[in-house]
N, C-alpha and C. Protein backbone atom coordinates (compact mmCIF):
# COMPACT_ATOMS: atom_id res chain seq x y z
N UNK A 1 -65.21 -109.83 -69.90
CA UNK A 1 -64.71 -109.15 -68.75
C UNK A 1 -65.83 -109.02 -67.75
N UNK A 2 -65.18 -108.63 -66.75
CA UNK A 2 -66.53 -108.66 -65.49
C UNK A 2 -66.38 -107.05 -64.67
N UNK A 3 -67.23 -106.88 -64.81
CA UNK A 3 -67.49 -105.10 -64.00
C UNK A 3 -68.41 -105.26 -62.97
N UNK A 4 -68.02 -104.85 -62.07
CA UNK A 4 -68.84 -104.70 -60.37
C UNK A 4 -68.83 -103.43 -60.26
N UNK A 5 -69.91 -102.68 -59.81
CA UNK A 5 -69.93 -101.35 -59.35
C UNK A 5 -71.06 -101.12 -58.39
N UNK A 6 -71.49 -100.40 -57.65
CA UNK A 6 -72.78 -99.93 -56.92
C UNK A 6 -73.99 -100.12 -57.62
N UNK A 7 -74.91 -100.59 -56.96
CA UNK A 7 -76.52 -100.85 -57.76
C UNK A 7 -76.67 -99.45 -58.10
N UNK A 8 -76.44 -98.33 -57.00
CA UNK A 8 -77.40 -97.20 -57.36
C UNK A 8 -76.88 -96.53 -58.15
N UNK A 9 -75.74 -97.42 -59.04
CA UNK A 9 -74.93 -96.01 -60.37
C UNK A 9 -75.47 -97.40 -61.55
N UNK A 10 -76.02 -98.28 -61.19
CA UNK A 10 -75.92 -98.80 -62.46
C UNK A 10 -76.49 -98.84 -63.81
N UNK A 11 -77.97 -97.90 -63.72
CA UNK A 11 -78.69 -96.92 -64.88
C UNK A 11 -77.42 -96.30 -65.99
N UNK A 12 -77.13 -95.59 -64.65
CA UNK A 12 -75.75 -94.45 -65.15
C UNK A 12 -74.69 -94.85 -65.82
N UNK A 13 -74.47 -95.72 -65.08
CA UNK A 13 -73.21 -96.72 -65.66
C UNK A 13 -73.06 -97.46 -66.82
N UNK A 14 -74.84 -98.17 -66.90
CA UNK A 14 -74.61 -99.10 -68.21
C UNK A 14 -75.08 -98.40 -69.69
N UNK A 15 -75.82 -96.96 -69.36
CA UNK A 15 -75.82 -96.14 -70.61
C UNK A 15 -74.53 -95.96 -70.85
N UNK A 16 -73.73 -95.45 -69.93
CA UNK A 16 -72.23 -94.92 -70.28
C UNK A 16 -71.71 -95.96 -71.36
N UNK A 17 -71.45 -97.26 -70.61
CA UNK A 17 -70.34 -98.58 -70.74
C UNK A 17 -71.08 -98.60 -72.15
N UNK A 18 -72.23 -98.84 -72.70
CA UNK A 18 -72.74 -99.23 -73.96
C UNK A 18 -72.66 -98.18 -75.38
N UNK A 19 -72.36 -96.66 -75.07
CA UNK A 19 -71.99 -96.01 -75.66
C UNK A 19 -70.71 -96.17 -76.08
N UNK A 20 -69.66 -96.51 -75.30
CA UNK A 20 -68.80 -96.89 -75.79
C UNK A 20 -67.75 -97.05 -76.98
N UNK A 21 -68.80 -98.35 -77.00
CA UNK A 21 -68.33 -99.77 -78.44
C UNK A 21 -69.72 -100.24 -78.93
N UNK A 22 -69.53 -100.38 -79.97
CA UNK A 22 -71.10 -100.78 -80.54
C UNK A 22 -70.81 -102.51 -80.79
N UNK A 23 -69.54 -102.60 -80.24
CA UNK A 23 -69.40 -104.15 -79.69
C UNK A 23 -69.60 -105.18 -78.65
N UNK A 24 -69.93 -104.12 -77.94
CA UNK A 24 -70.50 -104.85 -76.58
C UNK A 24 -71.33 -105.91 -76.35
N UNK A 25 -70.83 -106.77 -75.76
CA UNK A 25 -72.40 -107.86 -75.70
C UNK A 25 -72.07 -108.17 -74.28
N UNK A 26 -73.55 -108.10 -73.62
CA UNK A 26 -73.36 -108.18 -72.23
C UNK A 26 -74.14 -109.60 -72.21
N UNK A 27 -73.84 -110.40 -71.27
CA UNK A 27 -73.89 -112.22 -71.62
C UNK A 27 -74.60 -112.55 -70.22
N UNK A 28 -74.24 -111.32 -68.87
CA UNK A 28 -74.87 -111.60 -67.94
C UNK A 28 -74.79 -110.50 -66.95
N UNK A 29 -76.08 -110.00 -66.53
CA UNK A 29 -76.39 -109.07 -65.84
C UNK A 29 -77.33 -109.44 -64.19
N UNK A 30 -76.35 -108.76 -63.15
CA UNK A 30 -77.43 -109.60 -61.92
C UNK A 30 -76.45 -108.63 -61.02
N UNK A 31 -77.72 -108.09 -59.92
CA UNK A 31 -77.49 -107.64 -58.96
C UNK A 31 -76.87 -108.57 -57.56
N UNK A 32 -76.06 -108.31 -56.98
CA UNK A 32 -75.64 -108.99 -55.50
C UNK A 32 -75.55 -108.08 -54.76
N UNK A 33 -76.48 -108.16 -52.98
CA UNK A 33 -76.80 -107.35 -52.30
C UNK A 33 -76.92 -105.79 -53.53
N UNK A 34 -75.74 -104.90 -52.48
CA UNK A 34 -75.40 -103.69 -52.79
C UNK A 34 -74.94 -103.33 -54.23
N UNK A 35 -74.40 -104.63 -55.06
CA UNK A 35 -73.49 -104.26 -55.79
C UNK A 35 -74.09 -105.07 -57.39
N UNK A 36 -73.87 -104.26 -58.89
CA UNK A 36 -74.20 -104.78 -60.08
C UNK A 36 -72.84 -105.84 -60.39
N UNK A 37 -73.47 -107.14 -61.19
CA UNK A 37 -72.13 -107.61 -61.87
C UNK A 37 -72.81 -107.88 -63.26
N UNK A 38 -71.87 -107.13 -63.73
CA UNK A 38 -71.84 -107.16 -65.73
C UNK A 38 -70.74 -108.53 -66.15
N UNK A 39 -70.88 -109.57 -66.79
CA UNK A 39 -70.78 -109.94 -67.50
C UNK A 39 -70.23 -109.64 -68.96
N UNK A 40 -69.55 -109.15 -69.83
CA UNK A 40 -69.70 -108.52 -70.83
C UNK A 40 -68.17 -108.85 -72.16
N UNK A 41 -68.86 -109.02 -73.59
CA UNK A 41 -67.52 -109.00 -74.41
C UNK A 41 -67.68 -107.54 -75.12
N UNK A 42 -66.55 -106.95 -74.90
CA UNK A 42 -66.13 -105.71 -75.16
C UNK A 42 -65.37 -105.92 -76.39
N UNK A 43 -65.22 -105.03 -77.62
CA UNK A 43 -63.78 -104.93 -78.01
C UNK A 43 -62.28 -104.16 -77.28
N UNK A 44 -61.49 -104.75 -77.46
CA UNK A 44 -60.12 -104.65 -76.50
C UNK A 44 -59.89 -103.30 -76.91
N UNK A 45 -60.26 -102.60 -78.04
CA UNK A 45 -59.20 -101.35 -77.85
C UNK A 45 -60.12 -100.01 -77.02
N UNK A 46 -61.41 -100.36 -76.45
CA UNK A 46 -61.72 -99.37 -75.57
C UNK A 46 -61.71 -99.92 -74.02
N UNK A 47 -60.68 -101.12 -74.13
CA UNK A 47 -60.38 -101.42 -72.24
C UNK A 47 -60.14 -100.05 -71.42
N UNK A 48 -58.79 -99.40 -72.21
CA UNK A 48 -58.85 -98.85 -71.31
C UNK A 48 -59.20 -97.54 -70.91
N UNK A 49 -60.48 -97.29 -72.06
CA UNK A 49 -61.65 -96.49 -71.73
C UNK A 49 -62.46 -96.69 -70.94
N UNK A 50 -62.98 -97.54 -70.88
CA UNK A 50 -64.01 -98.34 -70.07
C UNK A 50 -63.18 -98.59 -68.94
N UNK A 51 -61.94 -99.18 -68.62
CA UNK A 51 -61.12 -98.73 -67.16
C UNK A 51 -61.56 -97.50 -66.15
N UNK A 52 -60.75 -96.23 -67.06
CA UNK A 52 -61.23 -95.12 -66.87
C UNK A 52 -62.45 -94.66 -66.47
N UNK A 53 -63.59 -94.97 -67.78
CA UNK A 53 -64.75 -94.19 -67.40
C UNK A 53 -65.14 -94.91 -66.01
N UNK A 54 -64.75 -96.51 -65.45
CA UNK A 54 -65.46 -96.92 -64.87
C UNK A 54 -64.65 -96.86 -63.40
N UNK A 55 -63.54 -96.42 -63.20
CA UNK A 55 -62.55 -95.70 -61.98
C UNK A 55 -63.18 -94.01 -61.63
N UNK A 56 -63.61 -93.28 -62.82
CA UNK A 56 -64.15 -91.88 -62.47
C UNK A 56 -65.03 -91.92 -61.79
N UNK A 57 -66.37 -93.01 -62.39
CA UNK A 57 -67.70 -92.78 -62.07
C UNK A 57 -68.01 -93.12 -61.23
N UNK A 58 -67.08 -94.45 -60.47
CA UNK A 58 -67.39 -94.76 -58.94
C UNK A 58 -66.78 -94.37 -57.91
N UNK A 59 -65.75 -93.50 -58.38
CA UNK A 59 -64.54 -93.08 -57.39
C UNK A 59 -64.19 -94.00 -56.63
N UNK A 60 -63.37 -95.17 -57.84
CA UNK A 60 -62.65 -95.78 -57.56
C UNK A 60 -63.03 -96.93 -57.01
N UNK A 61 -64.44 -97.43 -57.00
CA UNK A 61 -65.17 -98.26 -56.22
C UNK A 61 -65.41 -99.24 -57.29
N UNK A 62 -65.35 -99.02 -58.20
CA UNK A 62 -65.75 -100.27 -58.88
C UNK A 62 -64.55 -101.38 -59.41
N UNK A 63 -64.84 -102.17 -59.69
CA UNK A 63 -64.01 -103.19 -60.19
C UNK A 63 -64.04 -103.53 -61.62
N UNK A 64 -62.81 -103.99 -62.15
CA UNK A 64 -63.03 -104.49 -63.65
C UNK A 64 -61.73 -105.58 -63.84
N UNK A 65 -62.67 -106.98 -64.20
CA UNK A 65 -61.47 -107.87 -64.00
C UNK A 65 -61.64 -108.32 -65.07
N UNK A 66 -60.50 -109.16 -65.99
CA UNK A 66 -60.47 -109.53 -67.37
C UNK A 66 -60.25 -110.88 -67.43
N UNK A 67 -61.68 -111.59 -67.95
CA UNK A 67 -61.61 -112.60 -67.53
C UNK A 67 -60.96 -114.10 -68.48
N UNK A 68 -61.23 -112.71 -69.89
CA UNK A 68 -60.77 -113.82 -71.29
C UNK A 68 -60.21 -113.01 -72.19
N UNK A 69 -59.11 -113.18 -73.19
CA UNK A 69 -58.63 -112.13 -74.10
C UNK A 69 -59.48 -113.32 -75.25
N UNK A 70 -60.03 -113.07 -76.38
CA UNK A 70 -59.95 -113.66 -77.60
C UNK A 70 -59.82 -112.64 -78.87
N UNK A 71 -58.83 -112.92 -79.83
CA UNK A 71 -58.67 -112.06 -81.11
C UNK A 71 -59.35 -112.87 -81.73
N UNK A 72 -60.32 -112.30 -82.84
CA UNK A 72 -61.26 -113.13 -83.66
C UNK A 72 -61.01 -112.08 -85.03
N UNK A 73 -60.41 -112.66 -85.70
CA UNK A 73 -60.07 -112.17 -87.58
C UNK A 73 -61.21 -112.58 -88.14
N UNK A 74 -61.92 -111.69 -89.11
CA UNK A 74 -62.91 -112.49 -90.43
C UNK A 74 -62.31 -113.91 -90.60
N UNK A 75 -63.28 -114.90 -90.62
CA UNK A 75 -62.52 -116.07 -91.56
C UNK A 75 -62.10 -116.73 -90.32
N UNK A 76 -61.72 -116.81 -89.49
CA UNK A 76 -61.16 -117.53 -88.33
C UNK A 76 -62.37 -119.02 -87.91
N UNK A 77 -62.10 -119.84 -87.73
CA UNK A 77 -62.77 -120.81 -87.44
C UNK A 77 -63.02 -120.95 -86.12
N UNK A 78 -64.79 -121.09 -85.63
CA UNK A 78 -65.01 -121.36 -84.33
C UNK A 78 -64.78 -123.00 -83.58
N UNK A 79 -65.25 -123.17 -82.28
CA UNK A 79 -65.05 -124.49 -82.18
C UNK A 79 -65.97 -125.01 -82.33
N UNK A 80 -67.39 -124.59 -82.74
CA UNK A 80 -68.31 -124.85 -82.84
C UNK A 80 -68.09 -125.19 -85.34
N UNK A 81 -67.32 -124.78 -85.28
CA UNK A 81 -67.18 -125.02 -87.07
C UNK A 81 -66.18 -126.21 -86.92
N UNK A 82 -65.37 -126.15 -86.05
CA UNK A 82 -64.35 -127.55 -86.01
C UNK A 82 -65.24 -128.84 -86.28
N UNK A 83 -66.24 -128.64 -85.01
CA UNK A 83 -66.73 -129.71 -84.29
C UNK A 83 -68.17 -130.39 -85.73
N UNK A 84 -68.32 -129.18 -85.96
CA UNK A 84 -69.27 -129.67 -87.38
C UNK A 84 -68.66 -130.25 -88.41
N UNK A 85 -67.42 -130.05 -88.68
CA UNK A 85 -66.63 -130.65 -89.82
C UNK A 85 -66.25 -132.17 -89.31
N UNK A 86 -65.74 -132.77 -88.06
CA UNK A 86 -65.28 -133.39 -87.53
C UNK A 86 -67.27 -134.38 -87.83
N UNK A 87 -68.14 -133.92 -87.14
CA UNK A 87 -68.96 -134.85 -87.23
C UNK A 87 -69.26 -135.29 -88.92
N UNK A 88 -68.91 -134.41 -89.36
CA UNK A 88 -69.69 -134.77 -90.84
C UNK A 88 -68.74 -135.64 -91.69
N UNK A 89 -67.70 -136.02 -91.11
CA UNK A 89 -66.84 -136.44 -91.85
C UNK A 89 -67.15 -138.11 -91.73
């Protein structure tokens, strides 16, 4: 998912967002002009916590757009495990 908010909340913001979920992985972090863009895989069932906390804290200024759903079960095969089986064969 991708989160935009104000540079000058983004201390504030990314302690918040990382308390969270202890699932978080943020993949890409970079300021433009005025504004932070997060990068980030969340688990889905605190979206719409992280909605919330992130509509309060900017009053309404920030953004949160969803850029990929993936469900990943134990045991599920990556494409990166496909692609190894496929060469070794």
């Amino acid at each position: 998912m991708k989160l935009v908010f104000l540079a000058k909340d983004a201390k504030k913001l990314k302690e918040k967002i990382t308390k969270l979920s202890t699932t978080l992985h943020i993949d890409n972090e970079e300021f433009l002009d005025a504004s932070m863009q997060l990068i980030c895989s969340i688990d889905s069932r605190v979206f719409q916590e992280l909605n919330t906390l992130l509509c309060s804290e900017t009053r309404g200024q920030g953004q949160l757009e969803l850029l990929s759903f993936r469900d990943v079960a134990e045991g599920d095969e990556t494409l990166n495990d496909l692609h190894e089986e496929k060469t070794n064969d």
